[in-house]
C-alpha atoms as a PDB file:
ATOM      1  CA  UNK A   1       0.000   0.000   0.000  1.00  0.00           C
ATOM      2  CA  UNK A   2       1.574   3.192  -1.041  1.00  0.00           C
ATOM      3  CA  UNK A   3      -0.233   6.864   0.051  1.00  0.00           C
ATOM      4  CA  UNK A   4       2.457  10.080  -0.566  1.00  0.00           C
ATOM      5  CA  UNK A   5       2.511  12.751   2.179  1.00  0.00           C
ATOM      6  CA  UNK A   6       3.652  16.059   1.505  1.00  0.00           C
ATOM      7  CA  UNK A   7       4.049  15.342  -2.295  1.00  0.00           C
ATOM      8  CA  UNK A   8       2.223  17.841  -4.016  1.00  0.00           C
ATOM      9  CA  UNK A   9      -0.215  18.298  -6.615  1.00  0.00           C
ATOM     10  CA  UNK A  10       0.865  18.005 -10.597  1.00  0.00           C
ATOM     11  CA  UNK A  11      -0.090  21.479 -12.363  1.00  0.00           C
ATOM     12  CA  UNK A  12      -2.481  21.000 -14.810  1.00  0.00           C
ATOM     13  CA  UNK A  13      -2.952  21.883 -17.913  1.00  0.00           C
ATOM     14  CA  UNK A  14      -3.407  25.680 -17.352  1.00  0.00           C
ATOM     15  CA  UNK A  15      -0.882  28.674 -18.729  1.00  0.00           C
ATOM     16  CA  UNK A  16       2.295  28.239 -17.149  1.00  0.00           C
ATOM     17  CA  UNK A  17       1.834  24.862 -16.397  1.00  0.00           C
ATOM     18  CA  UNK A  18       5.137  23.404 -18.422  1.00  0.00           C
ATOM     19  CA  UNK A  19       7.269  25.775 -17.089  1.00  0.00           C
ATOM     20  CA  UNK A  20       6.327  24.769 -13.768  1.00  0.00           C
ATOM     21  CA  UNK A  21       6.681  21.335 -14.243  1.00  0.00           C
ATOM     22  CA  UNK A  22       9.718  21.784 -15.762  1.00  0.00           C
ATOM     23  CA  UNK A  23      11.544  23.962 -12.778  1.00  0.00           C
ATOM     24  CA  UNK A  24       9.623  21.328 -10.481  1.00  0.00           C
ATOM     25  CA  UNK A  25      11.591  19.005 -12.542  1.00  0.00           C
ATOM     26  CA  UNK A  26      14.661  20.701 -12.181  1.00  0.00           C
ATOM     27  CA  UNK A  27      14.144  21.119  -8.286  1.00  0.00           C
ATOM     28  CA  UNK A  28      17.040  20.110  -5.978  1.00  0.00           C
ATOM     29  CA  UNK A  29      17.261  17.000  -4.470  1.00  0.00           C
ATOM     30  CA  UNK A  30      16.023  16.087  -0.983  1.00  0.00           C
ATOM     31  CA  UNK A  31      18.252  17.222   2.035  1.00  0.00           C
ATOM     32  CA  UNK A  32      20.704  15.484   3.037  1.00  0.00           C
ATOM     33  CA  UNK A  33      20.254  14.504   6.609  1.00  0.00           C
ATOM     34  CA  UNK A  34      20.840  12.073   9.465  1.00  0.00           C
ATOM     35  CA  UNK A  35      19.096   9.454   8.762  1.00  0.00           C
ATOM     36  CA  UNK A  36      19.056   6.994  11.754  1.00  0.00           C
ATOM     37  CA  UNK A  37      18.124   9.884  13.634  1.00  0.00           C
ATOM     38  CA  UNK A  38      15.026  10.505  11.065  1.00  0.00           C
ATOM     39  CA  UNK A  39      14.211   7.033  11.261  1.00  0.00           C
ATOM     40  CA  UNK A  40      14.320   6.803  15.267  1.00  0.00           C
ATOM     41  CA  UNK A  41      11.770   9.889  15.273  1.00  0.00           C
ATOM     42  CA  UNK A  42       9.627   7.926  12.961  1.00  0.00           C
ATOM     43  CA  UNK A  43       9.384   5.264  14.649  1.00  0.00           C
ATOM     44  CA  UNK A  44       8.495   7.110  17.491  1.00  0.00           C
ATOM     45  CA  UNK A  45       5.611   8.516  16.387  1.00  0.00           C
ATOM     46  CA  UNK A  46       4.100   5.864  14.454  1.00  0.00           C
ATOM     47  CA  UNK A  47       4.672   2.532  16.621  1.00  0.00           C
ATOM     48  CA  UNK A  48       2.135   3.455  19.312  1.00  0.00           C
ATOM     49  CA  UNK A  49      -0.194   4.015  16.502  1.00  0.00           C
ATOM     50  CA  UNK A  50       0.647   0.508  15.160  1.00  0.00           C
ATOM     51  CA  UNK A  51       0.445  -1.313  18.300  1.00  0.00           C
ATOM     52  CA  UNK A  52      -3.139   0.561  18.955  1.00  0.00           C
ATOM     53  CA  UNK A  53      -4.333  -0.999  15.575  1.00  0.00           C
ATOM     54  CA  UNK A  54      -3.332  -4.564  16.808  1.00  0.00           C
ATOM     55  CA  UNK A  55      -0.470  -4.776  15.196  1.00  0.00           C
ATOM     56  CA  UNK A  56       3.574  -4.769  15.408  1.00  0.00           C
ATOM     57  CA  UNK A  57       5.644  -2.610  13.876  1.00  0.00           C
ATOM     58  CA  UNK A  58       8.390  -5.193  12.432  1.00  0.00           C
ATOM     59  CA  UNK A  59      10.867  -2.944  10.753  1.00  0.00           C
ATOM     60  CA  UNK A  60      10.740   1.033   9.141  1.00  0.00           C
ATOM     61  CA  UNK A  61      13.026   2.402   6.347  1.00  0.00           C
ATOM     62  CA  UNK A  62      14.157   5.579   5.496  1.00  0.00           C
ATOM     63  CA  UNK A  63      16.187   6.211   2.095  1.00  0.00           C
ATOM     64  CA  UNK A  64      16.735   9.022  -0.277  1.00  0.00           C
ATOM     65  CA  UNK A  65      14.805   8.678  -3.720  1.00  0.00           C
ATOM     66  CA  UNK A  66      15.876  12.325  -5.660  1.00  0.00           C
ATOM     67  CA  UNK A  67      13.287  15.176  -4.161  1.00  0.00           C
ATOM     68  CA  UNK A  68      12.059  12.837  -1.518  1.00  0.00           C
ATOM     69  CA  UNK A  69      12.028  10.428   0.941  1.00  0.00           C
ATOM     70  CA  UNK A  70      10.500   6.598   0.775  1.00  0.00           C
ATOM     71  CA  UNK A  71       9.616   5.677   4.329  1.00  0.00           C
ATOM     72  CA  UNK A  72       9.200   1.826   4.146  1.00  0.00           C
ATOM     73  CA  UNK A  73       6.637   0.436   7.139  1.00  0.00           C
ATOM     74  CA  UNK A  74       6.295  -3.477   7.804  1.00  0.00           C
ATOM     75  CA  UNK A  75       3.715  -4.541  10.469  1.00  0.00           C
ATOM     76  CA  UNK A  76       2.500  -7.889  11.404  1.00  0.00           C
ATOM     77  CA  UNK A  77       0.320  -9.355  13.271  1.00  0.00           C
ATOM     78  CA  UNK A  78      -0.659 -13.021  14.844  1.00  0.00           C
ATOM     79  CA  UNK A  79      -2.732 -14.739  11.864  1.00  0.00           C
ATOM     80  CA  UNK A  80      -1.246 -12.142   9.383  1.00  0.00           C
ATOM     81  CA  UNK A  81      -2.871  -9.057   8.072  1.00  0.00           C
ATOM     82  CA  UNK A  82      -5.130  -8.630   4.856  1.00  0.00           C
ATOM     83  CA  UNK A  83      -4.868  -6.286   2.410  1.00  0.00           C
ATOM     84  CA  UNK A  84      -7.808  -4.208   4.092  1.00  0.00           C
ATOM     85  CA  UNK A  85      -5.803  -4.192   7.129  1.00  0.00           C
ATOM     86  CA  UNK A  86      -2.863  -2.763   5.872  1.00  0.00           C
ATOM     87  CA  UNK A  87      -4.743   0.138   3.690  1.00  0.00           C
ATOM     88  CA  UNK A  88      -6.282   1.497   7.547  1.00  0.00           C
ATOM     89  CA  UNK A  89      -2.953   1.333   9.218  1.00  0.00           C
ATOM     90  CA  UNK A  90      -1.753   2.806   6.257  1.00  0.00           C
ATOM     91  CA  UNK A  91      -4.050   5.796   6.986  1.00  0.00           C
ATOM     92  CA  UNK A  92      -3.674   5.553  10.243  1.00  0.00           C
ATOM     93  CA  UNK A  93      -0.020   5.906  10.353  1.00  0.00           C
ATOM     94  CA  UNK A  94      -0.259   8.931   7.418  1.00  0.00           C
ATOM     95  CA  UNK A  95      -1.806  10.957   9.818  1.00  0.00           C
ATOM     96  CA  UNK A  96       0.071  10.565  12.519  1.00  0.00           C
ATOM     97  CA  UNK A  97       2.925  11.690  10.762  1.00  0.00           C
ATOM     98  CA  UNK A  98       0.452  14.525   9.514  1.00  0.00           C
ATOM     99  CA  UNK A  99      -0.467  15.779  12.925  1.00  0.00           C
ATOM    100  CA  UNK A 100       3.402  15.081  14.527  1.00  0.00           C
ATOM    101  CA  UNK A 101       4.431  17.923  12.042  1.00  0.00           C
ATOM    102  CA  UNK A 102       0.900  20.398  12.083  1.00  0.00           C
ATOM    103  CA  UNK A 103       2.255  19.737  16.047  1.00  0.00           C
ATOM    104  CA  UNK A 104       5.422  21.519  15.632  1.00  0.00           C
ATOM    105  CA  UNK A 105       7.678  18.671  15.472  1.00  0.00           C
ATOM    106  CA  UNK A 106       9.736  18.121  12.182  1.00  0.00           C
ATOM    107  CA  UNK A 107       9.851  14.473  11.755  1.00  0.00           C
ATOM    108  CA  UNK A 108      11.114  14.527   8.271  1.00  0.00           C
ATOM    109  CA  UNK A 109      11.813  17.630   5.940  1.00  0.00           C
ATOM    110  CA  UNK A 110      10.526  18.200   2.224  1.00  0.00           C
ATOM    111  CA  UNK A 111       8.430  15.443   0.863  1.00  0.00           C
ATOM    112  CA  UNK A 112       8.214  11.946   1.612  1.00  0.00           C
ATOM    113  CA  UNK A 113       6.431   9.063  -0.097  1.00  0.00           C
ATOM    114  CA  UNK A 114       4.871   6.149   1.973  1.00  0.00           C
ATOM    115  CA  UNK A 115       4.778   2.434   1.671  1.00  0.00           C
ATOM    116  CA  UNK A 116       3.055   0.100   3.888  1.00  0.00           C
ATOM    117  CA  UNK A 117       3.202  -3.946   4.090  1.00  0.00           C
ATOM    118  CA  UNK A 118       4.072  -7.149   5.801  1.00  0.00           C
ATOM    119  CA  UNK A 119       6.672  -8.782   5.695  1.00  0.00           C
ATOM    120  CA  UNK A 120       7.162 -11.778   3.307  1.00  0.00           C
ATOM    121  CA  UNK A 121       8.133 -15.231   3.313  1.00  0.00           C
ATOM    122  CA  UNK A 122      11.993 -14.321   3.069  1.00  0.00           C
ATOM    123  CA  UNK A 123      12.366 -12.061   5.739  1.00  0.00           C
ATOM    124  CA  UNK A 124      14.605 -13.772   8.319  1.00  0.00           C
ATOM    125  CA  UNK A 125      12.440 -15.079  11.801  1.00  0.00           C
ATOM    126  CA  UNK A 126      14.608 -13.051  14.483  1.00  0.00           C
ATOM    127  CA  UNK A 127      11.766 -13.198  17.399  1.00  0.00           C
ATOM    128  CA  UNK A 128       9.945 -15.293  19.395  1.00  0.00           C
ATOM    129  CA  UNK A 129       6.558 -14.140  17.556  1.00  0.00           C
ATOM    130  CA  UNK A 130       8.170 -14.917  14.500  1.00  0.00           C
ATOM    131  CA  UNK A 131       8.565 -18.514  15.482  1.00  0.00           C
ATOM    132  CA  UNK A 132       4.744 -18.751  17.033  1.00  0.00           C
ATOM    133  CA  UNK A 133       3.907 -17.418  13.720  1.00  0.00           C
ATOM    134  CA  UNK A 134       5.291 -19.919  11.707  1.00  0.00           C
ATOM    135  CA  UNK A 135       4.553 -23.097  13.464  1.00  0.00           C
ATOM    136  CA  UNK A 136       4.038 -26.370  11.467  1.00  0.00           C
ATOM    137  CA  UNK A 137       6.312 -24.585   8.850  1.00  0.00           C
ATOM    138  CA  UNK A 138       9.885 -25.748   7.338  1.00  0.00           C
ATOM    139  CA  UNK A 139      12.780 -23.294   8.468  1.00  0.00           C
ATOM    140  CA  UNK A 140      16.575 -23.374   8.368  1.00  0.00           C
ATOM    141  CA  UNK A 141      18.100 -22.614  11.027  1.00  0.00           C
ATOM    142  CA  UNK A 142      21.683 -23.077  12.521  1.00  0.00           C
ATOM    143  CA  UNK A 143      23.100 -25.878   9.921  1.00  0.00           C
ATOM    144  CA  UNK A 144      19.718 -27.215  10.506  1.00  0.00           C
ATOM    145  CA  UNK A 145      16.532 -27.828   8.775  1.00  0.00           C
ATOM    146  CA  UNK A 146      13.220 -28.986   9.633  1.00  0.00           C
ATOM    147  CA  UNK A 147       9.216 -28.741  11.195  1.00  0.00           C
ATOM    148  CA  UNK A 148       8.815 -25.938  13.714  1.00  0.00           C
ATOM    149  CA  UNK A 149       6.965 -28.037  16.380  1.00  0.00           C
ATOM    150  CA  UNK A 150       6.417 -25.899  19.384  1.00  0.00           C
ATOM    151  CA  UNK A 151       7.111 -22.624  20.314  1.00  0.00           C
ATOM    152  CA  UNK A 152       7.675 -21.428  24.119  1.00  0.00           C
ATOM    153  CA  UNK A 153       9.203 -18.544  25.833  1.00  0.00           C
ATOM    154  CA  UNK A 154      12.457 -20.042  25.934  1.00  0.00           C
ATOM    155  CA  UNK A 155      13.096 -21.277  22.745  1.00  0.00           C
ATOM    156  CA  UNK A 156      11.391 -23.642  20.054  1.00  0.00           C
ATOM    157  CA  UNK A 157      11.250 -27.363  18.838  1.00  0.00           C
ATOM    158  CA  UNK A 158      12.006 -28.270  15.345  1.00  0.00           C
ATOM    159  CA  UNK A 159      11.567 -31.996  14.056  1.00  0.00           C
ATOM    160  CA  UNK A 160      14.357 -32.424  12.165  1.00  0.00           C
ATOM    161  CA  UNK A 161      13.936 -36.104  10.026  1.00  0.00           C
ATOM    162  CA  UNK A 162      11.451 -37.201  12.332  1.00  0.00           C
ATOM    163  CA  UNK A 163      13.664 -35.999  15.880  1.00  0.00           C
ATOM    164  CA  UNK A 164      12.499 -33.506  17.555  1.00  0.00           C
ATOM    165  CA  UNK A 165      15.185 -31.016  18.452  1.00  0.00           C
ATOM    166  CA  UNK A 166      14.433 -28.496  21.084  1.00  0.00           C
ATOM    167  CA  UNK A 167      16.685 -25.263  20.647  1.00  0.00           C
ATOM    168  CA  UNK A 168      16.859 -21.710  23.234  1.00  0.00           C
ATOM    169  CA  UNK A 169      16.081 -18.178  21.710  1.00  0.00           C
ATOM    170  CA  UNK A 170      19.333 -17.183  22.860  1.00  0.00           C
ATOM    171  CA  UNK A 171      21.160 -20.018  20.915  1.00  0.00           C
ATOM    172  CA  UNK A 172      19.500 -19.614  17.576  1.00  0.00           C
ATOM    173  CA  UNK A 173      20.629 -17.500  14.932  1.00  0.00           C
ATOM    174  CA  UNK A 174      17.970 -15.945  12.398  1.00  0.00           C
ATOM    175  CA  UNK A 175      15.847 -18.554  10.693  1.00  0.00           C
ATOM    176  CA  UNK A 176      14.871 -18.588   7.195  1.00  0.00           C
ATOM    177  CA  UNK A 177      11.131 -20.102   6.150  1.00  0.00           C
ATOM    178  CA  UNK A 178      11.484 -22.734   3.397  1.00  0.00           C
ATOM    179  CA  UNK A 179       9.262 -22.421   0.640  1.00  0.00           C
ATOM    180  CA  UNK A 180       7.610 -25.598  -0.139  1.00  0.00           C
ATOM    181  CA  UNK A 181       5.683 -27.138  -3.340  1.00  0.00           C
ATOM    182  CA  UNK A 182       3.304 -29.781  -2.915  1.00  0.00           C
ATOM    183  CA  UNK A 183       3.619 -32.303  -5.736  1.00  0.00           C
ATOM    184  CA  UNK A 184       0.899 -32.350  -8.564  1.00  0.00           C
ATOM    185  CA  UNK A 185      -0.007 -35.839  -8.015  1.00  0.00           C
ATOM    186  CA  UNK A 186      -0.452 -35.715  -4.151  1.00  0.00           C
ATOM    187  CA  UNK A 187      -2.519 -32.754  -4.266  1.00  0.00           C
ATOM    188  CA  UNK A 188      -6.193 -32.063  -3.651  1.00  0.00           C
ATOM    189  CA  UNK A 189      -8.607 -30.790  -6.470  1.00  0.00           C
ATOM    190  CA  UNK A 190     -11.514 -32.205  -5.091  1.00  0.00           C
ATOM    191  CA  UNK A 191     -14.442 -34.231  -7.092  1.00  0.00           C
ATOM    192  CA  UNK A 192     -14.229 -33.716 -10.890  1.00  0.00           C
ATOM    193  CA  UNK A 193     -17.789 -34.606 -11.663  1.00  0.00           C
ATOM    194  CA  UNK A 194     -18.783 -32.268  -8.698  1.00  0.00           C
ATOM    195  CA  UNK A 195     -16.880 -29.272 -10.540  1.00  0.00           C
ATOM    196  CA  UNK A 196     -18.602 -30.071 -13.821  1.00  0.00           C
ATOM    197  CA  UNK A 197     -21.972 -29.916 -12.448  1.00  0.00           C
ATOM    198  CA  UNK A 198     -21.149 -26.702 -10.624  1.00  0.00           C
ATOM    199  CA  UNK A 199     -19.678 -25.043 -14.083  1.00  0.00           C
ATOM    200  CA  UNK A 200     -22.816 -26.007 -15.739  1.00  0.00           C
ATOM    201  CA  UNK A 201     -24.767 -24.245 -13.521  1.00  0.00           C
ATOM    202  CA  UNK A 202     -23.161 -21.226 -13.300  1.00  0.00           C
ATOM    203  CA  UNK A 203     -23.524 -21.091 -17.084  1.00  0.00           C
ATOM    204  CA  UNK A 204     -27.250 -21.694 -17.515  1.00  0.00           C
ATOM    205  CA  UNK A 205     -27.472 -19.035 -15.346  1.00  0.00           C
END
């Protein structure tokens, strides 16, 4: 989900309006500035928003991208989040940003461009809510790969070849999920006949 803050409206097609969009094209690029500071603030204004939505706020990034800035916002949350779900924190998150500068506070300067999401399949399990949220899944992990069995609060239990290995949190480096593909001829497509019958229905009607 991607919403722009501060960007600006195009001109339009009125007198002038090349010659704007040309010197708008021509406009420096976005000021240089610390940008783990920048980031820190933005956390701080957005996580509490994310946590009130349900949520966690798994990683933000800040980088340069000529006028503006691209803040980058994952969030998660136990059972995932829809698309729906990230659109409102999305929003959500927008205008608290908003309101932190109409308050006086300059989180970021110029224009910035916003992009919300979860995180994906590849992005490394570092937490203990990343391992409750991926149990009965294949990871790697430490030399290691197999079936995350249980997760507790002191570490997890992977059945490796049919053993199950129990492992701390403070002994595991970060895991990776395994992408897996169920064979063609092992999977599930249901009644054939049943299908056909449906598809004729839908038709006649």
């Amino acid at each position: 989900m991607t919403q722009r803050g501060r960007a600006g409206s195009r001109p339009g097609s009125r007198p002038g309006a090349r010659r704007r969009e040309e010197a708008a094209d021509r406009a420096p690029a976005a000021p240089r500035i610390d940008l783990a500071a920048a980031k820190a603030r933005v956390r701080a204004v957005i996580e509490p928003v994310v946590e009130a939505a349900g949520y966690d706020l798994e990683e933000v990034g800040l980088s340069r991208a000529g006028r503006r800035y691209v803040v980058r916002v994952l969030v998660d949350a136990d059972g995932g989040i829809n698309l729906d779900g990230v659109a409102a924190v999305s929003r959500e998150i927008s205008a608290a940003l908003d309101a932190a500068e109409e308050g006086g506070g300059e989180v970021l300067p110029g224009e910035y461009q916003l992009e919300v999401g979860s995180p994906g399949v590849d992005r490394p399990l570092t937490l203990p809510r990343h391992w409750r949220r991926n149990i009965t899944r294949l990871v790697a992990v430490n030399g290691l790969t197999g079936r995350v069995l249980d997760v507790d609060e002191s570490g997890i239990v992977l059945d490796v070849d049919g053993t199950p290995r129990a492992l701390r949190f403070d002994e595991l480096g970060p895991g990776k999920v395994q992408v897996e593909f169920k064979r063609m001829d092992e999977a599930d497509f249901g009644d054939e006949e049943e299908d056909d019958v449906d598809d004729e229905g839908e038709g006649e009607e």
